[in-house]
PDB file of N, CA and C in Angstrom:
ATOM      1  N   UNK A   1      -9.970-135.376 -70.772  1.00  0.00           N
ATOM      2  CA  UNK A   1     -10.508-135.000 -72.061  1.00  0.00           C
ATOM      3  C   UNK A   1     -11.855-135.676 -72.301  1.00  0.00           C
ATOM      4  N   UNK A   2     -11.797-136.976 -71.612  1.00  0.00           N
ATOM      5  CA  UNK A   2     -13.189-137.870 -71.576  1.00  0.00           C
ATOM      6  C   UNK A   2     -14.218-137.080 -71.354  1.00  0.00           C
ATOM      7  N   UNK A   3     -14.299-136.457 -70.110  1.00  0.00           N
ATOM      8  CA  UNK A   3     -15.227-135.973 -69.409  1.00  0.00           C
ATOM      9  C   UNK A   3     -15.419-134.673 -69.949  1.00  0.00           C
ATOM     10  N   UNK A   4     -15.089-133.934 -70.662  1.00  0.00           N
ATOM     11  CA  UNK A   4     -15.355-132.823 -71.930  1.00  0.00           C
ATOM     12  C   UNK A   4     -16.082-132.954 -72.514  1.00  0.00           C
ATOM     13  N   UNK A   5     -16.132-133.903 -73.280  1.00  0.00           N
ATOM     14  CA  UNK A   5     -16.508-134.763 -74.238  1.00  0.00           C
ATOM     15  C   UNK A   5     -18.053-135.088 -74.062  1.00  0.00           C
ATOM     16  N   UNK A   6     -17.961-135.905 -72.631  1.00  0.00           N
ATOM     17  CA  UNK A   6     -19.243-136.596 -72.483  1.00  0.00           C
ATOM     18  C   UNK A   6     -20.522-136.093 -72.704  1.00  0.00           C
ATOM     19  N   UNK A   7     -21.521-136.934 -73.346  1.00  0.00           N
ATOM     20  CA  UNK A   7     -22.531-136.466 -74.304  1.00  0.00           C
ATOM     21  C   UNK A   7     -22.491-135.411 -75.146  1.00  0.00           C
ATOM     22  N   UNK A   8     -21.534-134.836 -75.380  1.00  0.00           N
ATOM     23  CA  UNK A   8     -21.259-134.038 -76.743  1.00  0.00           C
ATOM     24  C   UNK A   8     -21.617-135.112 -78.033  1.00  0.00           C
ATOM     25  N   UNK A   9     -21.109-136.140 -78.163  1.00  0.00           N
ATOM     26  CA  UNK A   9     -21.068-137.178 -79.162  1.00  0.00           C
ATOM     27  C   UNK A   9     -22.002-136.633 -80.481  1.00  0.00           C
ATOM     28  N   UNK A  10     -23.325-136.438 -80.164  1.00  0.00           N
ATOM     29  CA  UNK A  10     -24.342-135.862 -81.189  1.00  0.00           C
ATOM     30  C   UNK A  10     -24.236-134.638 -81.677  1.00  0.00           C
ATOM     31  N   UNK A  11     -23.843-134.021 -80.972  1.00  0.00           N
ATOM     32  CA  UNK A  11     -23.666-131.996 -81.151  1.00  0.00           C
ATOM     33  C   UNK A  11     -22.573-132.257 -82.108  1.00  0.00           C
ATOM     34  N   UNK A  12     -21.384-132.770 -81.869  1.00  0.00           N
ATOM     35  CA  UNK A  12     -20.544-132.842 -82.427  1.00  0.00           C
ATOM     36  C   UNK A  12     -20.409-133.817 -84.231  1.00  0.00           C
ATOM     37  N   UNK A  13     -21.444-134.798 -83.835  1.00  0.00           N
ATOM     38  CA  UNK A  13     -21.698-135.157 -85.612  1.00  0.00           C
ATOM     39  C   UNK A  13     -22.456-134.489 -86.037  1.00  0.00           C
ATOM     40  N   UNK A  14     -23.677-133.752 -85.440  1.00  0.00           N
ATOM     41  CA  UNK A  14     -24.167-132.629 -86.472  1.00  0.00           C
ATOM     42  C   UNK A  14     -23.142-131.869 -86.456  1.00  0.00           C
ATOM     43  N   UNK A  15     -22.256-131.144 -86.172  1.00  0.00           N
ATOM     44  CA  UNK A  15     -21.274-130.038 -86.351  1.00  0.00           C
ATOM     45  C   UNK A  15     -20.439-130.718 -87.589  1.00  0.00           C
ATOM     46  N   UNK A  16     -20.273-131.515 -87.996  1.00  0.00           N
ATOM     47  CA  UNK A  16     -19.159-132.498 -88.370  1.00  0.00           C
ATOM     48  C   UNK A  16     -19.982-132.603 -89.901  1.00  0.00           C
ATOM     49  N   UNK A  17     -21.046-132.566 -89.609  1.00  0.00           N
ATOM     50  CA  UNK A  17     -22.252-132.993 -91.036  1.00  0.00           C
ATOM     51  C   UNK A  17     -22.294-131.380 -91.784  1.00  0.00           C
ATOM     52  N   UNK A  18     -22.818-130.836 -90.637  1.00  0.00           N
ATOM     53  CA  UNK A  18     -23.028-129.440 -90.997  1.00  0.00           C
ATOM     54  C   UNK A  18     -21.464-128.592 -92.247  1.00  0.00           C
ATOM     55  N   UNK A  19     -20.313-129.018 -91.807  1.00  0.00           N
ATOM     56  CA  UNK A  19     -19.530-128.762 -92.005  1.00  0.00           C
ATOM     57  C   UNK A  19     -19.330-129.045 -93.437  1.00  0.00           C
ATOM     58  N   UNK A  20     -19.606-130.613 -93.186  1.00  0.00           N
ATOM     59  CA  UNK A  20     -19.045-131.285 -94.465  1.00  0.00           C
ATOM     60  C   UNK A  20     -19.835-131.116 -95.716  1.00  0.00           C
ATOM     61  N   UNK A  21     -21.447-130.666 -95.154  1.00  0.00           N
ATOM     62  CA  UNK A  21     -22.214-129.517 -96.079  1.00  0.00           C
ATOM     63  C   UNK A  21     -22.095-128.263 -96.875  1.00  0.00           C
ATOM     64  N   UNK A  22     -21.758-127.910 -95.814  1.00  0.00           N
ATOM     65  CA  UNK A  22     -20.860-126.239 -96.236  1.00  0.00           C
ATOM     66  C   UNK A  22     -19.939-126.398 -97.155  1.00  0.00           C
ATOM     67  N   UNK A  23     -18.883-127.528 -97.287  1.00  0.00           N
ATOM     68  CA  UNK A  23     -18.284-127.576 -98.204  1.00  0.00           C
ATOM     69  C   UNK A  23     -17.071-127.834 -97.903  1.00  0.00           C
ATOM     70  N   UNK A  24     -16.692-128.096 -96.423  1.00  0.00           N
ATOM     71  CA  UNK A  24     -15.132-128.184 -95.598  1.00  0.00           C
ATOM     72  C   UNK A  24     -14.634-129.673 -95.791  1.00  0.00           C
ATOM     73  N   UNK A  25     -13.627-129.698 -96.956  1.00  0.00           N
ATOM     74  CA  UNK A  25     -13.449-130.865 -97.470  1.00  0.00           C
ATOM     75  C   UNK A  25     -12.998-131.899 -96.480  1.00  0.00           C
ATOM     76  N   UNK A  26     -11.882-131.526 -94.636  1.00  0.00           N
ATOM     77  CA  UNK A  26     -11.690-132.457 -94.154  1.00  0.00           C
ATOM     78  C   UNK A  26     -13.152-133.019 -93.500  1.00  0.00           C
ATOM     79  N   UNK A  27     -14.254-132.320 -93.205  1.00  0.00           N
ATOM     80  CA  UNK A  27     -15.197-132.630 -92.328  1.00  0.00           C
ATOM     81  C   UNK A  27     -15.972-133.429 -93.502  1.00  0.00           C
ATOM     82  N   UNK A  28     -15.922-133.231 -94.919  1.00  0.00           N
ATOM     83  CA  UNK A  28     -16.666-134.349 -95.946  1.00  0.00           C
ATOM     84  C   UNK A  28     -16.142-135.299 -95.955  1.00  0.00           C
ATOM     85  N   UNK A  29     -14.462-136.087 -95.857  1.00  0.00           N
ATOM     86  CA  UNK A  29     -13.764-136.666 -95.738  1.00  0.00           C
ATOM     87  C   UNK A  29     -14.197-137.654 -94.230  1.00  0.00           C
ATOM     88  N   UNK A  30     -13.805-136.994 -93.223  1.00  0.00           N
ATOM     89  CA  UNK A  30     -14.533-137.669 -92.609  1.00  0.00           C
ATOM     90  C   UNK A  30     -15.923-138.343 -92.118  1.00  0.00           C
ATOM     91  N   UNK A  31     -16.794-137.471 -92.429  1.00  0.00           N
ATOM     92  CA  UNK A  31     -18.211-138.108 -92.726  1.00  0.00           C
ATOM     93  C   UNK A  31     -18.487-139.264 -93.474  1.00  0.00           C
ATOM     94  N   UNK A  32     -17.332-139.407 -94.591  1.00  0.00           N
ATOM     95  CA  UNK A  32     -17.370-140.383 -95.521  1.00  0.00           C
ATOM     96  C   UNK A  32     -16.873-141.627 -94.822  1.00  0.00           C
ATOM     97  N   UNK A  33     -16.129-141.247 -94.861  1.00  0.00           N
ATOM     98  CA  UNK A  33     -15.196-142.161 -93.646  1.00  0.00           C
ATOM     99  C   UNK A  33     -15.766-142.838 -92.754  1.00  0.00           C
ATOM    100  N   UNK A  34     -16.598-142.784 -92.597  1.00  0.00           N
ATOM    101  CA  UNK A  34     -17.902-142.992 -91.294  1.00  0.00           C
ATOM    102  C   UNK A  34     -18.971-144.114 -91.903  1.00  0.00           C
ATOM    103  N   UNK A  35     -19.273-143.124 -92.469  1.00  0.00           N
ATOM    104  CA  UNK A  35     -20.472-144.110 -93.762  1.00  0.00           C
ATOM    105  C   UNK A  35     -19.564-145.774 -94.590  1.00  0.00           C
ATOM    106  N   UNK A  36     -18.999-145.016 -95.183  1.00  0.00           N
ATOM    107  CA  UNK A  36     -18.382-145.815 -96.026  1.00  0.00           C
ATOM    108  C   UNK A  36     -16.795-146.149 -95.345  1.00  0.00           C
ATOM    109  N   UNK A  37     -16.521-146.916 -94.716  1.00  0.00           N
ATOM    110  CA  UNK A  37     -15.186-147.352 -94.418  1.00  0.00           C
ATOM    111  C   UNK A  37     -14.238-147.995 -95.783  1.00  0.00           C
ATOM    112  N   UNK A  38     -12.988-147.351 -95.617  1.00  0.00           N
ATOM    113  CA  UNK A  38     -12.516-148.280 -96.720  1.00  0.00           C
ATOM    114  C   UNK A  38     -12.415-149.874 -96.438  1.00  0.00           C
ATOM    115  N   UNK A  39     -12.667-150.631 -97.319  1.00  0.00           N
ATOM    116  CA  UNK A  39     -12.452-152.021 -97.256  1.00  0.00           C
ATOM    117  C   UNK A  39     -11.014-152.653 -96.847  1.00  0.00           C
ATOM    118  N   UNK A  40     -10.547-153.125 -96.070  1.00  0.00           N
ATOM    119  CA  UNK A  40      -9.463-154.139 -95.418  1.00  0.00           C
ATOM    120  C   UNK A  40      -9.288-155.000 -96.548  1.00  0.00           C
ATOM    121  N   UNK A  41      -9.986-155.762 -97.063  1.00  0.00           N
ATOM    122  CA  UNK A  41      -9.641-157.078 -98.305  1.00  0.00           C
ATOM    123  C   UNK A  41     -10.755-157.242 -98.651  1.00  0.00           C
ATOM    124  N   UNK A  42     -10.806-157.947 -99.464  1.00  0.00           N
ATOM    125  CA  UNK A  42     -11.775-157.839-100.745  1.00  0.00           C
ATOM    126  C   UNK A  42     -12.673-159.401-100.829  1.00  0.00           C
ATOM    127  N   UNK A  43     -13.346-160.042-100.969  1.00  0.00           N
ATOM    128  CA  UNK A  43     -14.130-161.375-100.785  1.00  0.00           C
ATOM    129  C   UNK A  43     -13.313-161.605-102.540  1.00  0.00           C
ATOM    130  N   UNK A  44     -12.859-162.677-102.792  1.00  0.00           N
ATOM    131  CA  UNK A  44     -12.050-163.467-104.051  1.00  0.00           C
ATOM    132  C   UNK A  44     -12.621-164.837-104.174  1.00  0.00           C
ATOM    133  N   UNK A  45     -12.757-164.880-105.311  1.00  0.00           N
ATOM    134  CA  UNK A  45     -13.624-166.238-105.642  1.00  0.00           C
ATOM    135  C   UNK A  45     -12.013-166.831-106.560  1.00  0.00           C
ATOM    136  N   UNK A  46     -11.766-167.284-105.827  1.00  0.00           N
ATOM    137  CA  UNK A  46     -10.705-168.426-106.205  1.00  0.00           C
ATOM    138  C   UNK A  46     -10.656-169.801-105.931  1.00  0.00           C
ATOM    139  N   UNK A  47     -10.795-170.827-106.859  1.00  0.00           N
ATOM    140  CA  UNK A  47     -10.763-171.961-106.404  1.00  0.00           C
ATOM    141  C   UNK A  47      -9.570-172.919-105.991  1.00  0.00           C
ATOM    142  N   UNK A  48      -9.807-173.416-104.897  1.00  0.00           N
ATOM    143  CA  UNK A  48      -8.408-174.497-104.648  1.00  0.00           C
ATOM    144  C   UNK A  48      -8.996-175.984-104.708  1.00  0.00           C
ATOM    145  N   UNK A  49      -7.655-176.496-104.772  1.00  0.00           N
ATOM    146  CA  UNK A  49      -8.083-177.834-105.081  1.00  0.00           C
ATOM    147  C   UNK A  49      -8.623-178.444-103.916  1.00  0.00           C
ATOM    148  N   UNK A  50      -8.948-179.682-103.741  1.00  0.00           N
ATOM    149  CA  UNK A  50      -9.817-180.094-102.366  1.00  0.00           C
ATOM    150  C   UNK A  50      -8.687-180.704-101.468  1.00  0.00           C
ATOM    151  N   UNK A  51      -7.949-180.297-100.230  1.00  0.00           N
ATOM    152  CA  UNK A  51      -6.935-180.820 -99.518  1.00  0.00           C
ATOM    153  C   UNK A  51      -7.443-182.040 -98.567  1.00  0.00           C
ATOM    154  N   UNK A  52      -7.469-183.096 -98.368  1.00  0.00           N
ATOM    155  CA  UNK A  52      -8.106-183.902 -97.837  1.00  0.00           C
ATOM    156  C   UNK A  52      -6.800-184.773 -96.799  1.00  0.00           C
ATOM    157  N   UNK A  53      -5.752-184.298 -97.046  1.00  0.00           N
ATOM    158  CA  UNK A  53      -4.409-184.796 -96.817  1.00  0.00           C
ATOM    159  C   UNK A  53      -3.651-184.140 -96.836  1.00  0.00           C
ATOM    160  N   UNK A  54      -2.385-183.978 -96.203  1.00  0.00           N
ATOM    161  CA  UNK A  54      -1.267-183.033 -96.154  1.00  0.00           C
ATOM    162  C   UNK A  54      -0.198-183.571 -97.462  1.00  0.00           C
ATOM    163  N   UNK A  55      -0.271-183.742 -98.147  1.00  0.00           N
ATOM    164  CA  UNK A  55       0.355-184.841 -99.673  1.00  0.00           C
ATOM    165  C   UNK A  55      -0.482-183.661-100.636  1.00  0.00           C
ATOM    166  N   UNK A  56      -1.774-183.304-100.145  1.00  0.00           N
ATOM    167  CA  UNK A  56      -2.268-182.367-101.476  1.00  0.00           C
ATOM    168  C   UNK A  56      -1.967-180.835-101.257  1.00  0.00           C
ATOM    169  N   UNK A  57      -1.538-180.673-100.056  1.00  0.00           N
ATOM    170  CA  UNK A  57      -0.763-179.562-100.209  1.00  0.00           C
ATOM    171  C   UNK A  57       0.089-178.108-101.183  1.00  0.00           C
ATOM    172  N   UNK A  58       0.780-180.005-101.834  1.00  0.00           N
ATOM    173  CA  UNK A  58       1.585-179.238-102.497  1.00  0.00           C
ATOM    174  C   UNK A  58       0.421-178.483-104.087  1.00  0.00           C
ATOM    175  N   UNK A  59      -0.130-179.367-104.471  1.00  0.00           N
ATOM    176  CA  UNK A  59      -1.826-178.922-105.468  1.00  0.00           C
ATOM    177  C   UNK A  59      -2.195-177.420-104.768  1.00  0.00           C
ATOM    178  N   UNK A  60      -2.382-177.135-103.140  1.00  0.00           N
ATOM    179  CA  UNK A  60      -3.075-176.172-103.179  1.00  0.00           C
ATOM    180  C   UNK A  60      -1.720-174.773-102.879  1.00  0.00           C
ATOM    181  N   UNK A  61      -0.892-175.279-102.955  1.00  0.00           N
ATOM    182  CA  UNK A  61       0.322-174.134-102.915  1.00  0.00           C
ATOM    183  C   UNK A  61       0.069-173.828-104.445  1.00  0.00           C
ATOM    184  N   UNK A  62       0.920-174.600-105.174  1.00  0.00           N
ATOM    185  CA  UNK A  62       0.728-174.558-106.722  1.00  0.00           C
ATOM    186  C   UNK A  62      -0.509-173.787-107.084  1.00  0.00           C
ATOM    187  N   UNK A  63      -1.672-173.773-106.797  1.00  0.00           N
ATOM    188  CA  UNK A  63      -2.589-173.376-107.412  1.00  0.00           C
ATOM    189  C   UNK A  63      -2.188-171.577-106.957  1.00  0.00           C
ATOM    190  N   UNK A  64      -2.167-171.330-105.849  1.00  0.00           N
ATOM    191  CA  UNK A  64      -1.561-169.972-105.530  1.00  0.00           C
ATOM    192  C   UNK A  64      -0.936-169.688-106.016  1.00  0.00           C
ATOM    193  N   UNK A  65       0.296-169.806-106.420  1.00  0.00           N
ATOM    194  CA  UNK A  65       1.251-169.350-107.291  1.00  0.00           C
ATOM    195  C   UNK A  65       0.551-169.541-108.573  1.00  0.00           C
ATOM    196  N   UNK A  66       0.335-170.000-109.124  1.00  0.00           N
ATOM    197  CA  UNK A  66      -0.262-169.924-110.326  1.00  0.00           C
ATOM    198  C   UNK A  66      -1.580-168.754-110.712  1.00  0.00           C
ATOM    199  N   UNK A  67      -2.084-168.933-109.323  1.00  0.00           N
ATOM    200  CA  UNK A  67      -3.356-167.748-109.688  1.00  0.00           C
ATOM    201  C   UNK A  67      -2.509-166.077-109.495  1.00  0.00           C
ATOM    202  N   UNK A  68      -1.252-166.453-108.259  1.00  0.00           N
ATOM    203  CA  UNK A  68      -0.313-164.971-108.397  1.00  0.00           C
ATOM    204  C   UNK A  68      -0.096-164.573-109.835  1.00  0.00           C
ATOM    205  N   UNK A  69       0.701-165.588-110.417  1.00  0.00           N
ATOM    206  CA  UNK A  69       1.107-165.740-111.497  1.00  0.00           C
ATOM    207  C   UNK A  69       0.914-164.765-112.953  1.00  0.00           C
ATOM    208  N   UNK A  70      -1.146-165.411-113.097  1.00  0.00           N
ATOM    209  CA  UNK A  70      -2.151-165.229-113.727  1.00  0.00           C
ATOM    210  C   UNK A  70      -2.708-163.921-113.347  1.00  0.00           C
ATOM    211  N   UNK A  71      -2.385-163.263-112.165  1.00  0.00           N
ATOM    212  CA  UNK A  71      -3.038-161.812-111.722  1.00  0.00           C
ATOM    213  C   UNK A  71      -4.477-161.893-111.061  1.00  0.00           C
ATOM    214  N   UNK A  72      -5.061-163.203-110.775  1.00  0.00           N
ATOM    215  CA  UNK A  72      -6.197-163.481-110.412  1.00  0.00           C
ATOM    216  C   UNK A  72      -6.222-163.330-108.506  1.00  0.00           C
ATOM    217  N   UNK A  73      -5.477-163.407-107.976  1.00  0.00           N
ATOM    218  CA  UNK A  73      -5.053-162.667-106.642  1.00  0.00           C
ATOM    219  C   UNK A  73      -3.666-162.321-106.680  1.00  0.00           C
ATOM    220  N   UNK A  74      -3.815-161.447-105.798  1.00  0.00           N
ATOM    221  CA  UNK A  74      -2.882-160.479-105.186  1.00  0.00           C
ATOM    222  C   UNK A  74      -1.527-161.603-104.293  1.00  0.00           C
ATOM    223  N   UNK A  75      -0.304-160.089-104.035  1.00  0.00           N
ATOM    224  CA  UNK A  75       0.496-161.631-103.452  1.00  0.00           C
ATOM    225  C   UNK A  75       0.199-161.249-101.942  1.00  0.00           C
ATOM    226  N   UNK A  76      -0.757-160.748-101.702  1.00  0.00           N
ATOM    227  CA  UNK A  76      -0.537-160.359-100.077  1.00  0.00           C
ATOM    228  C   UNK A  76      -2.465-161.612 -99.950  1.00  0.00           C
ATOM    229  N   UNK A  77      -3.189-161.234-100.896  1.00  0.00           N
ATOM    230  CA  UNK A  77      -4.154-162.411-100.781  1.00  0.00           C
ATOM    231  C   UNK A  77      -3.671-163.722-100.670  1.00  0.00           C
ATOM    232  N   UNK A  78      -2.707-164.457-101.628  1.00  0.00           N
ATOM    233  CA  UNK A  78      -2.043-166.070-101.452  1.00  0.00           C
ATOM    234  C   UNK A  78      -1.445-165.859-100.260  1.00  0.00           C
ATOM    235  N   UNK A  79      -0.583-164.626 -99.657  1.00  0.00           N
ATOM    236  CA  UNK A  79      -0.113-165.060 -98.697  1.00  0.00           C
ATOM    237  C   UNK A  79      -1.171-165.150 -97.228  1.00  0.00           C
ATOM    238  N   UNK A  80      -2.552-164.568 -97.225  1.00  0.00           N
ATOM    239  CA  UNK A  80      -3.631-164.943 -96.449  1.00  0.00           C
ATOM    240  C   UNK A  80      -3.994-166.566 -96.458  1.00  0.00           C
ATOM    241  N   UNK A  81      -4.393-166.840 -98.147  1.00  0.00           N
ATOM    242  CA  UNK A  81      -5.366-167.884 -98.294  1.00  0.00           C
ATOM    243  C   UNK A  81      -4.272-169.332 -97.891  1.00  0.00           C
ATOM    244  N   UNK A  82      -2.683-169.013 -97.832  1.00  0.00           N
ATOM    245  CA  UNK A  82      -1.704-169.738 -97.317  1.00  0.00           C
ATOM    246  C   UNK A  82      -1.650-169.783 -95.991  1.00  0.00           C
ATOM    247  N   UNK A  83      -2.238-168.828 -95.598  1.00  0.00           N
ATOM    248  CA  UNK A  83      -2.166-169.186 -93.896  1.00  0.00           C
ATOM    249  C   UNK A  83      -3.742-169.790 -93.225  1.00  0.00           C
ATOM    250  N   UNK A  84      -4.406-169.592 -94.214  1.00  0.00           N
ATOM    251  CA  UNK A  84      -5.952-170.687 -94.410  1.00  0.00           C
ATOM    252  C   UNK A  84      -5.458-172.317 -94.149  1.00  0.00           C
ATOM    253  N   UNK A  85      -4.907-171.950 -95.248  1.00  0.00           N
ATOM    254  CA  UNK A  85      -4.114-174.052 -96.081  1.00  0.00           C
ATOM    255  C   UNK A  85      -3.082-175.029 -94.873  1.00  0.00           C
ATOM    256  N   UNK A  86      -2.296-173.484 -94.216  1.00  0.00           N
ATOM    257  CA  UNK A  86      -1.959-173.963 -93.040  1.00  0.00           C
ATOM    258  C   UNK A  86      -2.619-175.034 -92.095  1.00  0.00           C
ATOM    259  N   UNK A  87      -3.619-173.729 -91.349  1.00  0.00           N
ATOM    260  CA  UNK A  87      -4.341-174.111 -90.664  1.00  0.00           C
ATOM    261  C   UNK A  87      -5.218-175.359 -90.929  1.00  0.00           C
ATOM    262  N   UNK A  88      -5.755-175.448 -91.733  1.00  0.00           N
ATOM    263  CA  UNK A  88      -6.528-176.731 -92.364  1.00  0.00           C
ATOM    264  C   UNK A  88      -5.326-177.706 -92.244  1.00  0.00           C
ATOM    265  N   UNK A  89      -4.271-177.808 -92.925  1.00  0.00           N
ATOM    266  CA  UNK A  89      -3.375-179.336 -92.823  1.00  0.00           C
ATOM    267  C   UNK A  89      -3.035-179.330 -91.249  1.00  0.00           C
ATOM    268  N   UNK A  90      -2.501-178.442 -90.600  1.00  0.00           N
ATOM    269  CA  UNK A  90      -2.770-178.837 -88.889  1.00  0.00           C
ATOM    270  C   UNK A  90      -4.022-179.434 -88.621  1.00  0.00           C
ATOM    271  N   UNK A  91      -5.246-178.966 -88.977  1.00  0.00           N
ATOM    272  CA  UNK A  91      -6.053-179.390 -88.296  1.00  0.00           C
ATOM    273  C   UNK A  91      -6.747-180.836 -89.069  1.00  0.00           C
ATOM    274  N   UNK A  92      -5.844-181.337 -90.258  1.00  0.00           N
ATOM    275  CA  UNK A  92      -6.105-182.844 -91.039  1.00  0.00           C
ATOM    276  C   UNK A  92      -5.048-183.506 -89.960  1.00  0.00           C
ATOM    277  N   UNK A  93      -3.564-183.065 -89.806  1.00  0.00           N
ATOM    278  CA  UNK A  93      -2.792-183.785 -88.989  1.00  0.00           C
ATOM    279  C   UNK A  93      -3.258-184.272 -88.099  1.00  0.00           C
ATOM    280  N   UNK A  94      -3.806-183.189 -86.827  1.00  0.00           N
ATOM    281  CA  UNK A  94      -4.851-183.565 -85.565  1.00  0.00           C
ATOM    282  C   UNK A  94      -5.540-184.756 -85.226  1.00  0.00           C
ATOM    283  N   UNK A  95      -6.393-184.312 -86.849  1.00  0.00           N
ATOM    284  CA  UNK A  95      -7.470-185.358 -86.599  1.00  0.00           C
ATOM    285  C   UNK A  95      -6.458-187.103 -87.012  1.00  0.00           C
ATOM    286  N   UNK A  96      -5.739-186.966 -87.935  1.00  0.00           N
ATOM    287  CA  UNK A  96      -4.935-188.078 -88.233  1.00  0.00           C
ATOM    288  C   UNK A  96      -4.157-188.675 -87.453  1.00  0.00           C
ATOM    289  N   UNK A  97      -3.900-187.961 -86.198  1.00  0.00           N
ATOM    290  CA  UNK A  97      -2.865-188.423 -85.126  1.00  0.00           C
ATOM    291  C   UNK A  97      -3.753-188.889 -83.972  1.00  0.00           C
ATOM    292  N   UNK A  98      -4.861-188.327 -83.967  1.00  0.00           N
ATOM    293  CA  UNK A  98      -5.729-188.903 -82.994  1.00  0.00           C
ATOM    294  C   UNK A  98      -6.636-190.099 -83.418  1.00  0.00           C
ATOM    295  N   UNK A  99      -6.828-190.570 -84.324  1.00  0.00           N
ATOM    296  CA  UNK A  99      -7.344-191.646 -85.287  1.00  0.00           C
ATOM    297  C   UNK A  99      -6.582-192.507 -85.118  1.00  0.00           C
ATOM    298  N   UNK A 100      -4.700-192.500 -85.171  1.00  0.00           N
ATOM    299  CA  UNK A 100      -3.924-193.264 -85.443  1.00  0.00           C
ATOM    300  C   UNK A 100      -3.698-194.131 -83.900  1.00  0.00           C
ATOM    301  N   UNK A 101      -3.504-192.797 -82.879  1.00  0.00           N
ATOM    302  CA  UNK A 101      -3.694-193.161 -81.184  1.00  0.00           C
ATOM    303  C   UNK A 101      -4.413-194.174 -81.303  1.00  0.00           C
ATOM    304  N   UNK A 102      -5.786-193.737 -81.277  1.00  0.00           N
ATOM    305  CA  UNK A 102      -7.210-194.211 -80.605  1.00  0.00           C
ATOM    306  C   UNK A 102      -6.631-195.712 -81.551  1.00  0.00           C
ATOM    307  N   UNK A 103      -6.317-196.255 -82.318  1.00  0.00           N
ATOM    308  CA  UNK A 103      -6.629-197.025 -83.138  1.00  0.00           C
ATOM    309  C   UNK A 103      -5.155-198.235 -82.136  1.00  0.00           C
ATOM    310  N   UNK A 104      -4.004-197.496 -81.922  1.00  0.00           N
ATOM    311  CA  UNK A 104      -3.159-198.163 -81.332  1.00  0.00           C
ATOM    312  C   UNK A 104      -3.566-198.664 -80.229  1.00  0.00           C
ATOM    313  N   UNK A 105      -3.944-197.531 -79.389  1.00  0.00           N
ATOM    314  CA  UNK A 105      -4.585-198.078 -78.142  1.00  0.00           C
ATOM    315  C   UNK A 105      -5.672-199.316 -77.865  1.00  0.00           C
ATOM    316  N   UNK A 106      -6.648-199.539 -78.931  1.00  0.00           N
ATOM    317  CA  UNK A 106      -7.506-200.362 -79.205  1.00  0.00           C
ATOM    318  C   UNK A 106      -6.821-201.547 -79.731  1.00  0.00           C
ATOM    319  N   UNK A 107      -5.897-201.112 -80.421  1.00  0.00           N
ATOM    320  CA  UNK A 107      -4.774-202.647 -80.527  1.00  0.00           C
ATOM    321  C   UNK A 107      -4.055-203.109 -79.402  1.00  0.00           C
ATOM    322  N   UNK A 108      -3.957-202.470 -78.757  1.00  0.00           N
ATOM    323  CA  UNK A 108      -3.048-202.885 -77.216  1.00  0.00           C
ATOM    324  C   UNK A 108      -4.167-202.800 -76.156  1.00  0.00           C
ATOM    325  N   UNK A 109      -5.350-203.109 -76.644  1.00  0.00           N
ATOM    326  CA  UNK A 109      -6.349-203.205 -75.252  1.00  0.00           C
ATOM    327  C   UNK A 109      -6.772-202.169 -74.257  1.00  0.00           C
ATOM    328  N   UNK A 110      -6.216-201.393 -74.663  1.00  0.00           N
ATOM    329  CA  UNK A 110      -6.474-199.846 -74.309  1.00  0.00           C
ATOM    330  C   UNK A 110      -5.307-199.856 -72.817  1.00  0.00           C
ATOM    331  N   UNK A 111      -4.520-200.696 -72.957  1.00  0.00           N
ATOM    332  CA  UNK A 111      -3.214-201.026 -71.921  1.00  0.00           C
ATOM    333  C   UNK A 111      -2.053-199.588 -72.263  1.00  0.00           C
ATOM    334  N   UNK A 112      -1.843-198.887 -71.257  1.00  0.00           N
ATOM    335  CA  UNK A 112      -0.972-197.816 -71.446  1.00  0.00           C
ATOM    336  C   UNK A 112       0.392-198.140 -71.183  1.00  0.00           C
TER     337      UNK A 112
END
């Protein structure tokens, strides 16, 4: 079917334009479709509190539920900006476990 196809690509969006001119509502539909994609999610100006520690956690859960709550995001947005909050306290743990190492090791002379 590839090889049908090949370099048609242009013939075929003017045909597709032409169409959606004329007035052929699936060929306007798709033209649109083209131009304008529908949006996946939306950019949300929501503030969380500042997590600097896995202890503030529980501040930036709370604040999600609360903005669900309030109607200020969606519950499929908290459940994104929750898998954000995740990632960030793994990556505070990380750095906290490798701080804590390096710091033991330097107490024991760097002796394994």
């Amino acid at each position: 079917m590839e090889a049908i196809l090949d370099g048609e690509g242009e013939a075929l969006t003017r045909k597709a334009v032409e169409l959606a001119l004329g007035g052929d509502t699936v060929a306007l539909r798709l033209c649109l479709d083209r131009m304008m994609p529908v949006r996946k999610d939306r950019p949300i100006t929501f503030t969380l509190p500042t997590i600097d520690t896995p202890a503030d956690l529980t501040k930036a859960t709370s604040a999600l539920l609360q903005g669900v709550a309030d109607g200020e995001i969606t519950p499929s947005e908290a459940a994104e900006l929750s898998k954000l909050i995740d990632a960030h306290v793994k990556a505070i743990e990380a750095k906290d476990f490798a701080e804590r190492l390096a710091a033991l090791e330097q107490a024991s002379g760097g002796k394994r």
